[in-house]
C-alpha atoms as a PDB file:
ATOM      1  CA  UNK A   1     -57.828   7.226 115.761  1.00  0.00           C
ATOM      2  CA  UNK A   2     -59.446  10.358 117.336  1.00  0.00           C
ATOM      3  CA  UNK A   3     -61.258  11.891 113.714  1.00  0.00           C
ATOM      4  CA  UNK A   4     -64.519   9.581 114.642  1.00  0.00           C
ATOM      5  CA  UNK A   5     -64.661  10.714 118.019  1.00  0.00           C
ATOM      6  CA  UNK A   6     -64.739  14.526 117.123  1.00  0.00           C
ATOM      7  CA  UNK A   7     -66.739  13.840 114.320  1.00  0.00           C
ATOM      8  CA  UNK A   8     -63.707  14.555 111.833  1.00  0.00           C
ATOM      9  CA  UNK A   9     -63.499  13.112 108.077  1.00  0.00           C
ATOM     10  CA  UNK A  10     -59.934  13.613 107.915  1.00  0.00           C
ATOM     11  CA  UNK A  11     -57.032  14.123 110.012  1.00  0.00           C
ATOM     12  CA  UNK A  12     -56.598  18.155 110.679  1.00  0.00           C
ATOM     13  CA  UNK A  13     -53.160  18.738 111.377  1.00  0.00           C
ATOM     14  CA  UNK A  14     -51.029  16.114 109.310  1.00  0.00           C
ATOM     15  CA  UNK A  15     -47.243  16.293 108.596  1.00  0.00           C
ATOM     16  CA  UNK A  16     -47.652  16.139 104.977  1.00  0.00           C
ATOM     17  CA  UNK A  17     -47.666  18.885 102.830  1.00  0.00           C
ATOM     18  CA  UNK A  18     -51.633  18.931 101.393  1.00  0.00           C
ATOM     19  CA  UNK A  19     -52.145  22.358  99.051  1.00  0.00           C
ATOM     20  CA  UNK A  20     -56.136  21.905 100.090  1.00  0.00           C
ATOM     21  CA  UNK A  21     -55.100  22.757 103.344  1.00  0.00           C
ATOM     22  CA  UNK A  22     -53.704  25.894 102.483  1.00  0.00           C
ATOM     23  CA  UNK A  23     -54.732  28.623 105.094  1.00  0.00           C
ATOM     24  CA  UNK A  24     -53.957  32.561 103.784  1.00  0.00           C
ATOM     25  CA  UNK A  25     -52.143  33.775 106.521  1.00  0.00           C
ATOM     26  CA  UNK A  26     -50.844  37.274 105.937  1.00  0.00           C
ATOM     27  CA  UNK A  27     -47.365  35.648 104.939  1.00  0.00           C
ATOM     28  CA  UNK A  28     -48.189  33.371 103.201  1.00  0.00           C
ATOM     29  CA  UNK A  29     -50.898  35.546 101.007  1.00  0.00           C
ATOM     30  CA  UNK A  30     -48.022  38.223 100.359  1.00  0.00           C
ATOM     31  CA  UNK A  31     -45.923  34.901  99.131  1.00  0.00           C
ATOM     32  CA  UNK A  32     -48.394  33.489  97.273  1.00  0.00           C
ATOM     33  CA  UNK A  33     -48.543  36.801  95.516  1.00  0.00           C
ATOM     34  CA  UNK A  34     -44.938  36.893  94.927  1.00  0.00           C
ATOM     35  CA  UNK A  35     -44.175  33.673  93.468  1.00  0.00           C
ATOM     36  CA  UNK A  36     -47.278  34.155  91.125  1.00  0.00           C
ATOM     37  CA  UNK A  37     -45.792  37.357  89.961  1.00  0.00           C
ATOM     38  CA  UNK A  38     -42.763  35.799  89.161  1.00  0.00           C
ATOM     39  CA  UNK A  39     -43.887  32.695  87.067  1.00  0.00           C
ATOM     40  CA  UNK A  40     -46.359  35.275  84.615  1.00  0.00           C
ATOM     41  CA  UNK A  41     -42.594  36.716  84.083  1.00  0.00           C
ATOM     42  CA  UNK A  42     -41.347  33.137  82.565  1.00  0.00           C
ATOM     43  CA  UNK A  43     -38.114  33.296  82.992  1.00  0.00           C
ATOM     44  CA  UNK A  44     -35.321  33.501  85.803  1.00  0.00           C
ATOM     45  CA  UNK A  45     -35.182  31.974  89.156  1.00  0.00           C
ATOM     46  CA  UNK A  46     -37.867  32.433  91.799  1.00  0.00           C
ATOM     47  CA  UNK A  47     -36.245  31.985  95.232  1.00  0.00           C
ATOM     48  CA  UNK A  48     -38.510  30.511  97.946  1.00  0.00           C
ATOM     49  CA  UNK A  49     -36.610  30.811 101.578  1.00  0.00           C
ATOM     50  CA  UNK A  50     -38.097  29.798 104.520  1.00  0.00           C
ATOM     51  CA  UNK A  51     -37.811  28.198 107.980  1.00  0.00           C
ATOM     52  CA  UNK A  52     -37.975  24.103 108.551  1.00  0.00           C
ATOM     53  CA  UNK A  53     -41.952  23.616 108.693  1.00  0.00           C
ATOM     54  CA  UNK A  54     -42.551  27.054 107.872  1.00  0.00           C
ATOM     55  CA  UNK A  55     -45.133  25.947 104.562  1.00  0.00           C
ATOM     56  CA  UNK A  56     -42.959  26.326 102.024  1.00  0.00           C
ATOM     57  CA  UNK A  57     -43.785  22.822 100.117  1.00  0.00           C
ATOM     58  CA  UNK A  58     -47.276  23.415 100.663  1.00  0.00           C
ATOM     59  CA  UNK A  59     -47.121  26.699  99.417  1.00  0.00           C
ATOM     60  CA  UNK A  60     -45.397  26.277  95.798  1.00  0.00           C
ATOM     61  CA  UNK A  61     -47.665  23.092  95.745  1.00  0.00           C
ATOM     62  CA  UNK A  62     -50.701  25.362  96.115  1.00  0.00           C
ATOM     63  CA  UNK A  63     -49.289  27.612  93.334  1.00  0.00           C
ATOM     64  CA  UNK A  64     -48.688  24.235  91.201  1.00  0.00           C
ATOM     65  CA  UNK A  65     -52.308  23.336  91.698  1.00  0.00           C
ATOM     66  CA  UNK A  66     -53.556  26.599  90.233  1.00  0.00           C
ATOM     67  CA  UNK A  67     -51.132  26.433  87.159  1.00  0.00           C
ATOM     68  CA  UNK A  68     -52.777  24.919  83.745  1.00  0.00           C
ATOM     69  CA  UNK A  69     -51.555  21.725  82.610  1.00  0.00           C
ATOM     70  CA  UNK A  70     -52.132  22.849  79.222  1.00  0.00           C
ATOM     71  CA  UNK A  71     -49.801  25.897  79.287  1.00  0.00           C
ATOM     72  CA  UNK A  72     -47.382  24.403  82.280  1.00  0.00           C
ATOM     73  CA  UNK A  73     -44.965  21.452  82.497  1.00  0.00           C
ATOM     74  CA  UNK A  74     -43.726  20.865  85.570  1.00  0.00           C
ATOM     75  CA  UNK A  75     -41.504  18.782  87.239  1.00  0.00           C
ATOM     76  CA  UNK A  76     -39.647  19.164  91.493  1.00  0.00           C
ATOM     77  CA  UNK A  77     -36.198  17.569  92.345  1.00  0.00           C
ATOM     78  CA  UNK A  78     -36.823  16.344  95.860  1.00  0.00           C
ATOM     79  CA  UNK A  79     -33.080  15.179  96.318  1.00  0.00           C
ATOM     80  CA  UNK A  80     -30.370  17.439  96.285  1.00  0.00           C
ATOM     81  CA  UNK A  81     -27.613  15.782  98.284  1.00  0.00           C
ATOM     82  CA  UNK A  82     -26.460  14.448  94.700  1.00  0.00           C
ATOM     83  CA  UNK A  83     -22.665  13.721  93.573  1.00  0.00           C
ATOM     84  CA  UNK A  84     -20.769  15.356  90.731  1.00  0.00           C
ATOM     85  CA  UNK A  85     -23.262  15.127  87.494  1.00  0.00           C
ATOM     86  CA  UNK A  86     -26.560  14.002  89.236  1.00  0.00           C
ATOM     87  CA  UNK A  87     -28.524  17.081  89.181  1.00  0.00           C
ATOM     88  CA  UNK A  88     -29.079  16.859  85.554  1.00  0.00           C
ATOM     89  CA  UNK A  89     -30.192  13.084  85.327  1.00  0.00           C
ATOM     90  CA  UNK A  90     -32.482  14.616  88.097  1.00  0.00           C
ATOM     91  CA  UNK A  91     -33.611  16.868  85.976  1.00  0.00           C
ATOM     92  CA  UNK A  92     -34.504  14.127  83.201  1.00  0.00           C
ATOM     93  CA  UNK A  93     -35.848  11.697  85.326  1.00  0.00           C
ATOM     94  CA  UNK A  94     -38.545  14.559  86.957  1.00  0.00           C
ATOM     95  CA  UNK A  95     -39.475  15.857  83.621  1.00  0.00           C
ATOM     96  CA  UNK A  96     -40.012  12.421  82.650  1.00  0.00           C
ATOM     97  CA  UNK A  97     -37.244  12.095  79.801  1.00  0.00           C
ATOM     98  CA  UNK A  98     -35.010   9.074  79.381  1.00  0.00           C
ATOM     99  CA  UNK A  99     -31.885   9.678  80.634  1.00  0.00           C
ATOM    100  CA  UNK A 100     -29.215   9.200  78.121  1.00  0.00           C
ATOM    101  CA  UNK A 101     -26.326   8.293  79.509  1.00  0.00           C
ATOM    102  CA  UNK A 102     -23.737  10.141  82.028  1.00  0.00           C
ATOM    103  CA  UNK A 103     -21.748  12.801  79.700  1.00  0.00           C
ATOM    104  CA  UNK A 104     -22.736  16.065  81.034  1.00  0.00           C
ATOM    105  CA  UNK A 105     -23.118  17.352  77.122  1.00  0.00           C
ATOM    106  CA  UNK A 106     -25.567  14.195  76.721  1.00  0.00           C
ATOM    107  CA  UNK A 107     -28.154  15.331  79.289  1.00  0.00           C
ATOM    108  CA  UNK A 108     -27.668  19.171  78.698  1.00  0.00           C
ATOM    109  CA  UNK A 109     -28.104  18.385  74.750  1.00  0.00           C
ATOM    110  CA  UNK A 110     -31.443  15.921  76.031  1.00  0.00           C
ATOM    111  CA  UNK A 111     -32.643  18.848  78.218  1.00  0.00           C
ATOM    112  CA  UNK A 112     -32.382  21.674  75.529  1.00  0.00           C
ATOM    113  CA  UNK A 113     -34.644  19.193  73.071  1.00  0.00           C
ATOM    114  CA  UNK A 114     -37.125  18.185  75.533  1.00  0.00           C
ATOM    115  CA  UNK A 115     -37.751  21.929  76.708  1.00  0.00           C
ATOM    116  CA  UNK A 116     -37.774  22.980  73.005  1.00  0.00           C
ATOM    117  CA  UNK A 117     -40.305  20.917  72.084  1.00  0.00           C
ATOM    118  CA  UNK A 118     -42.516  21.735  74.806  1.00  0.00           C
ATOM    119  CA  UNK A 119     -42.140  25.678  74.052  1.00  0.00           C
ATOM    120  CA  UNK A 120     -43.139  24.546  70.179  1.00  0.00           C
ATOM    121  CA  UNK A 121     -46.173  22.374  71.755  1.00  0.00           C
ATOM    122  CA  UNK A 122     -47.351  25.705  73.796  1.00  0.00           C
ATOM    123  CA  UNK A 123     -46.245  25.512  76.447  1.00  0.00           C
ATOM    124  CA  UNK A 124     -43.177  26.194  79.089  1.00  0.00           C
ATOM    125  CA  UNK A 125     -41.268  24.237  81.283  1.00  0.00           C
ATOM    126  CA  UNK A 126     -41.118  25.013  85.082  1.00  0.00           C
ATOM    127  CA  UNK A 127     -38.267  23.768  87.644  1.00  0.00           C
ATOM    128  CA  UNK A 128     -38.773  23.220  91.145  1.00  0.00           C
ATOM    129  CA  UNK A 129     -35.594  22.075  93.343  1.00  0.00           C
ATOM    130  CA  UNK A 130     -36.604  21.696  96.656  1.00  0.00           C
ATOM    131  CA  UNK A 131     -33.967  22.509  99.616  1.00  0.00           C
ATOM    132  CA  UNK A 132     -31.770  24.129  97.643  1.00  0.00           C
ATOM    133  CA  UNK A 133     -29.300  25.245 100.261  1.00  0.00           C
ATOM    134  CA  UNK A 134     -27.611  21.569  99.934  1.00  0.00           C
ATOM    135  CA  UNK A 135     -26.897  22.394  96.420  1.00  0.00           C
ATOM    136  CA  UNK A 136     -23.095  22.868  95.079  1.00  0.00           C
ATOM    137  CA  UNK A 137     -22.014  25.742  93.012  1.00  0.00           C
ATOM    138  CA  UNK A 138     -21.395  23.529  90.326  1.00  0.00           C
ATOM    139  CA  UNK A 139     -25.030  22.424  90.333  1.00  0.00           C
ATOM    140  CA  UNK A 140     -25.609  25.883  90.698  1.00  0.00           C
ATOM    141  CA  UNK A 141     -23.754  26.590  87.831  1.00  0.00           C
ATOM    142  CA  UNK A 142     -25.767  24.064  86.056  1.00  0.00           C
ATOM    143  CA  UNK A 143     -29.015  25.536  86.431  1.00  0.00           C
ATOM    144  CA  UNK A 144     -27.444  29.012  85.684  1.00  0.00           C
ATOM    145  CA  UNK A 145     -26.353  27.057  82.194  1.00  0.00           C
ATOM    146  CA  UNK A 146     -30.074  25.420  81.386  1.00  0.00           C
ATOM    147  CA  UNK A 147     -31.110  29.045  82.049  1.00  0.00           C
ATOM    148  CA  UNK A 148     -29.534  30.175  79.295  1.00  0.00           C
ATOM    149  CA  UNK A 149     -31.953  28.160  76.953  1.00  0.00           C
ATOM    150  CA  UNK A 150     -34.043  30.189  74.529  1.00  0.00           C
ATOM    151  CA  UNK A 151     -36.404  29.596  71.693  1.00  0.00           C
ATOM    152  CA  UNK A 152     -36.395  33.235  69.870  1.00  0.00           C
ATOM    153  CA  UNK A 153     -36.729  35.501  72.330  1.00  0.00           C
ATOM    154  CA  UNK A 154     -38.041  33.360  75.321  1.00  0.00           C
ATOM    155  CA  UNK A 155     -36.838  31.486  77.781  1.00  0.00           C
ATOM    156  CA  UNK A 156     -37.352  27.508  77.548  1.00  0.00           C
ATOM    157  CA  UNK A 157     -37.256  27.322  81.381  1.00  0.00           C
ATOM    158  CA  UNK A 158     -37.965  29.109  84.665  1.00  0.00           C
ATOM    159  CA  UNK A 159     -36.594  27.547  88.151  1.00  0.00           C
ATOM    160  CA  UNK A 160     -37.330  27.819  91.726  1.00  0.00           C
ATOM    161  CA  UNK A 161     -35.467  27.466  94.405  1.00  0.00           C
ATOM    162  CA  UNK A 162     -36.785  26.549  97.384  1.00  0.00           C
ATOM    163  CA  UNK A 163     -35.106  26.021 100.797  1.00  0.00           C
ATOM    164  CA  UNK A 164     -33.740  26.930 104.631  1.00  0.00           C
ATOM    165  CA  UNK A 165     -32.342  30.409 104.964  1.00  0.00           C
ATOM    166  CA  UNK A 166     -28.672  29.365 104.400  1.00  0.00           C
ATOM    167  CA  UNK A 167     -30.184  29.230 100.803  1.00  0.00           C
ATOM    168  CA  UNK A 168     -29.652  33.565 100.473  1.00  0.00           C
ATOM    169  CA  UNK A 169     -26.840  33.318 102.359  1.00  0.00           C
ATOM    170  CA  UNK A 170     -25.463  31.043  99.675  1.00  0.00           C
ATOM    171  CA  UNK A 171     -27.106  32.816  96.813  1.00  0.00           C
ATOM    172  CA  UNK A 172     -25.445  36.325  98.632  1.00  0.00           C
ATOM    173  CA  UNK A 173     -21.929  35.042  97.642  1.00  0.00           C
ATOM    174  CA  UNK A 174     -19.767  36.859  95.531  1.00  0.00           C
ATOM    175  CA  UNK A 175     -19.724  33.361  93.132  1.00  0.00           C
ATOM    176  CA  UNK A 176     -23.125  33.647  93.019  1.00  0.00           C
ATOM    177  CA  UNK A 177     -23.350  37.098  90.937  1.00  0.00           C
ATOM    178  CA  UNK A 178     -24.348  35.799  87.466  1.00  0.00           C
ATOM    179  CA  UNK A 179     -27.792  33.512  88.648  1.00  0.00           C
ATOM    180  CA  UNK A 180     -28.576  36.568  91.292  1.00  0.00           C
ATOM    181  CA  UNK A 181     -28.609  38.472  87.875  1.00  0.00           C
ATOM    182  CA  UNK A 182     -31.398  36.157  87.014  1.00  0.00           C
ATOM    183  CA  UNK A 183     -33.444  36.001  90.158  1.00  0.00           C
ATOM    184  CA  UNK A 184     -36.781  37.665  89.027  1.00  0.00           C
ATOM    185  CA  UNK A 185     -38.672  37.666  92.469  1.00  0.00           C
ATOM    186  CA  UNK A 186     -37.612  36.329  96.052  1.00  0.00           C
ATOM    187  CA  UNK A 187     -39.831  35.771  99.301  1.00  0.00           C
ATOM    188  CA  UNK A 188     -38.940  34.316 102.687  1.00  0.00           C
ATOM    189  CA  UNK A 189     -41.668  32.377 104.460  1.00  0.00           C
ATOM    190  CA  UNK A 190     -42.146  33.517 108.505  1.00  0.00           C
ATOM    191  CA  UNK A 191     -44.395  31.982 110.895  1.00  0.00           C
ATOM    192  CA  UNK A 192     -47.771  32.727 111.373  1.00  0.00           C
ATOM    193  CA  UNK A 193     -48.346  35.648 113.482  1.00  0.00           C
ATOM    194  CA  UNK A 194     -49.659  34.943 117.282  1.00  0.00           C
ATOM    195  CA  UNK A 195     -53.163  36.574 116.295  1.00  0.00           C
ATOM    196  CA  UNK A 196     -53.430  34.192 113.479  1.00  0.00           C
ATOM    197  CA  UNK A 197     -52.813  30.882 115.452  1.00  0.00           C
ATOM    198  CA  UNK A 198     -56.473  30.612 115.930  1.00  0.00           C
ATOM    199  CA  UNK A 199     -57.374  31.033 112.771  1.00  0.00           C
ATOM    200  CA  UNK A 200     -54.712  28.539 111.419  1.00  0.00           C
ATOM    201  CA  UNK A 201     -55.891  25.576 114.088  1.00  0.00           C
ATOM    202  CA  UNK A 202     -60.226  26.362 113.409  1.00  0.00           C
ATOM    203  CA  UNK A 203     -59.305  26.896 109.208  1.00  0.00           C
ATOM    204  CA  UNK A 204     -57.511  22.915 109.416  1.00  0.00           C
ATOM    205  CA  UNK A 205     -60.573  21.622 111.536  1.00  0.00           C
ATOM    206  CA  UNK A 206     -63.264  22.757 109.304  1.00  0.00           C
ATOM    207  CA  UNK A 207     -61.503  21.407 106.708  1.00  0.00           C
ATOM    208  CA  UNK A 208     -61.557  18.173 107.889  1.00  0.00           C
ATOM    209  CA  UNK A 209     -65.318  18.690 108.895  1.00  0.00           C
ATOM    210  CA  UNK A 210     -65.375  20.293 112.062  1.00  0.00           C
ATOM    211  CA  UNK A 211     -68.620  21.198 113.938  1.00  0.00           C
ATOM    212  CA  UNK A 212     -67.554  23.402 116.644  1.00  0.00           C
ATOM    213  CA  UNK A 213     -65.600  20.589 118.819  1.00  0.00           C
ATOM    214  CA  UNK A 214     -62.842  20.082 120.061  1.00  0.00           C
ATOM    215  CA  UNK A 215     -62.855  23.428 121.913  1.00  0.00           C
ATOM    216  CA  UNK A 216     -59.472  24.880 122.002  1.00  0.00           C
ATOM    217  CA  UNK A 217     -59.645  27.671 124.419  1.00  0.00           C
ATOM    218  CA  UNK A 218     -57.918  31.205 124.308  1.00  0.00           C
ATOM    219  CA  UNK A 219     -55.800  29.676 126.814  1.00  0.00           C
ATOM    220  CA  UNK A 220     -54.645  27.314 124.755  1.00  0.00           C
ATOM    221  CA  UNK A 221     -54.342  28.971 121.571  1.00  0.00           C
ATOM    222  CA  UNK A 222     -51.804  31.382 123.381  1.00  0.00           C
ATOM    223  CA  UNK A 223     -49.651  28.220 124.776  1.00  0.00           C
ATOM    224  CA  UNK A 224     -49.607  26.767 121.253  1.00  0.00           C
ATOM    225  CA  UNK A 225     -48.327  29.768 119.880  1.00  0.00           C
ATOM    226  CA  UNK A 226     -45.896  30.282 122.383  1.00  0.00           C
ATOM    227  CA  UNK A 227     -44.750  26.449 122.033  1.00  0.00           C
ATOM    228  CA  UNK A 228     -44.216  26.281 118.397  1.00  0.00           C
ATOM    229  CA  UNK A 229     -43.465  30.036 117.499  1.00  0.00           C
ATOM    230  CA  UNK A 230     -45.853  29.975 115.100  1.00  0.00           C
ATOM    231  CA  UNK A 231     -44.319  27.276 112.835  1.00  0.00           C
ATOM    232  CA  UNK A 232     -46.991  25.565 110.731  1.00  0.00           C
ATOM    233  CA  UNK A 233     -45.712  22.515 111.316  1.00  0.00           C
ATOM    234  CA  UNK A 234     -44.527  22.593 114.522  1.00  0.00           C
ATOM    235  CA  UNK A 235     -48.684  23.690 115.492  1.00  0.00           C
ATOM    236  CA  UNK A 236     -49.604  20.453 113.668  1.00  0.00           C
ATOM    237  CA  UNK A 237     -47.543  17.914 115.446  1.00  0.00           C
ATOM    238  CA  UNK A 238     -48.742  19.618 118.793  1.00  0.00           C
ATOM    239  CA  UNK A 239     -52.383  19.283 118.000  1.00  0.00           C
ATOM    240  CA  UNK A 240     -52.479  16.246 116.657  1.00  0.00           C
ATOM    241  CA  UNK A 241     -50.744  15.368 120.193  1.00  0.00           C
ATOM    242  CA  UNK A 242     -53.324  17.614 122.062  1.00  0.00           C
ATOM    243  CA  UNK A 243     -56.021  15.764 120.437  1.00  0.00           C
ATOM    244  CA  UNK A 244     -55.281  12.572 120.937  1.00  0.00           C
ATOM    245  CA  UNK A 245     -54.694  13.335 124.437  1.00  0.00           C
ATOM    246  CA  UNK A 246     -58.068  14.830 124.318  1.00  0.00           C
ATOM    247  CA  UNK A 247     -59.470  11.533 122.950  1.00  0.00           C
ATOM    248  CA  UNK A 248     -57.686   9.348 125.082  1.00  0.00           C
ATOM    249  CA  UNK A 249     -59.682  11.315 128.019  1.00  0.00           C
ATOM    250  CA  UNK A 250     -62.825  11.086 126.468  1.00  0.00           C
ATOM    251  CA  UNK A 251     -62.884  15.155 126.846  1.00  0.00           C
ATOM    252  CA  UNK A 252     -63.787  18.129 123.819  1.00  0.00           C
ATOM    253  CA  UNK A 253     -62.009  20.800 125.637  1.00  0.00           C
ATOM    254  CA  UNK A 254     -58.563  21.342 125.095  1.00  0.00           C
ATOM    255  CA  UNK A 255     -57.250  24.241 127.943  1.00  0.00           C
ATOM    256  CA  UNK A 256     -53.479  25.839 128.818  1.00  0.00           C
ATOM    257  CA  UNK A 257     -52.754  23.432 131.322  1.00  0.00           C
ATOM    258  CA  UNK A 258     -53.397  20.752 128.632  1.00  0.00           C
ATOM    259  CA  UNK A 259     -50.902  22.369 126.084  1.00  0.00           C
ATOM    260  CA  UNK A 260     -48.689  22.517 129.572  1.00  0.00           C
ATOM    261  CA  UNK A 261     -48.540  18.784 130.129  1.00  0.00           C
ATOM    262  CA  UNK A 262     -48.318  17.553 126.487  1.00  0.00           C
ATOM    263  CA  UNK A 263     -45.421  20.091 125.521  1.00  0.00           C
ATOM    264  CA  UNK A 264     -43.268  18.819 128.362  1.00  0.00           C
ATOM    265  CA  UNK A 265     -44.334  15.112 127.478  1.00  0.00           C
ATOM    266  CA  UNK A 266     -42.896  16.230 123.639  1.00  0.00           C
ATOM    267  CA  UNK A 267     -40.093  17.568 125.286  1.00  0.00           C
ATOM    268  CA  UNK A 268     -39.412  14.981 127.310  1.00  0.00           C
ATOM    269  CA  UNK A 269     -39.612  12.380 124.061  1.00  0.00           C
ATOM    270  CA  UNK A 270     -38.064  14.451 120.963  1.00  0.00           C
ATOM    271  CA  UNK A 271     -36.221  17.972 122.329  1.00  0.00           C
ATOM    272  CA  UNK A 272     -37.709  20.819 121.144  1.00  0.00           C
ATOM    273  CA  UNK A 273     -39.911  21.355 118.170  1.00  0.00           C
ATOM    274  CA  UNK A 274     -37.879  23.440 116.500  1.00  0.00           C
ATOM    275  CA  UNK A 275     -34.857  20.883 116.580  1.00  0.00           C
ATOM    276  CA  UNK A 276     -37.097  17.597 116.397  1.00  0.00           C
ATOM    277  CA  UNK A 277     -38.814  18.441 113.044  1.00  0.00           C
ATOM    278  CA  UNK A 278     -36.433  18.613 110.470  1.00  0.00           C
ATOM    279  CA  UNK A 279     -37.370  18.123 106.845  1.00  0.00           C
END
């Protein structure tokens, strides 16, 4: 609605998860970093923690991206509120295999082919589960088992876990010894810092084309950060609401009092950020 008016191509600050959005804060550099390390290991679990909105889709999506198809298969379970023997037709149905049938021995027999024959093609299998804290220690125990897969001396597949910070509170429990064994690297994903907000809001507007306006003032830029705490996605929902408001007033200039008005009007609508954006 507002992109033409502010001479945008694109909308700056959507919900969405969108790797070419990307912006290096220092957190999310020293991440990136991490969970790179850990996938030229190829093997274990890489565990991804992080806050609701805190980037952490967008930032195993952005290590995705730079991964070669040629060398990489990978698949992401979305859904992990699953009953008792989902998780592995999950598994299947992301990798792309035919599910064959419910017996647990079935799909763990299916699995073990499917990954052998991409380690004899080249290449190695990779595992994302996304909000892992919902998952059950027997699907736990499950990912523990296709762990355990080997072709000579190397692992058929590696597996992140990604989710909210009950996820290493979970992972902490004395049930959880054996896969902790197996966890190669581990990051947790924090806001971006208050110095950075700036940087975050102008690196998403030049993205989508930006030449110079809207104007968000230092004024503003410290009520935003103070507003969302520095939650990527918590910034994006208010901006998007300070520039249609912006829009709406045929103005370029976004100021303090402007962040004011529109975080009581969210208020007022959804609670607070930090309760209202969940997922």
């Amino acid at each position: 609605m507002f992109e033409s008016f502010f001479g945008l191509n694109a909308p700056p600050f959507q919900l969405s998860p969108d790797p070419s959005f990307f912006f290096e804060s220092r957190g999310h550099t020293h991440a990136l970093a991490y969970l790179k390390f850990g996938v030229y290991q190829q093997e274990g679990f890489i565990v991804v923690t992080g806050d609701i909105g805190a980037g952490k889709t967008t930032l195993v999506r952005t290590l995705l991206e730079g991964l070669d198809p040629d060398q990489v298969v990978a698949a992401q379970v979305v859904n992990t509120q699953l009953n008792e023997g989902e998780l592995l037709a999950s598994i299947c149905t992301a990798f792309g295999v035919p599910v064959p049938g419910t017996s647990k021995a079935q799909l763990i027999a299916t699995l073990e082919a499917f990954f052998t024959a991409v380690a004899a093609g080249g290449r190695r299998a990779l595992l994302i589960i996304d909000e892992a804290q919902n998952l059950g220690k027997r699907e736990v125990e499950e990912l523990r088992m296709l762990s355990n897969f080997q072709l000579g001396n190397h692992a058929l597949l590696q597996s992140f876990l990604v989710g909210q910070p009950e996820l290493r509170q979970m992972l902490g429990s004395a049930s959880m010894e054996q896969l902790r064994q197996r966890v190669i690297a581990s990051c947790h994903l924090g806001p971006i810092a208050g110095d950075e907000t700036r940087l975050y809001i102008d690196h998403r507007l030049r993205h989508a084309g930006w030449d110079g306006t809207p104007i968000f003032d230092d004024g503003a830029i410290t009520q935003i950060f103070a507003f969302t705490g520095g939650i990527p996605r918590r910034i994006n929902l208010l901006c998007t609401r300070l520039l249609l408001g912006a829009f709406l007033a045929s103005c370029r200039h976004v100021g303090a009092s402007d962040v004011r008005l529109t975080s009581r009007e969210i208020l007022a609508e959804i609670g607070p950020l930090g309760c209202a954006i969940e997922g």
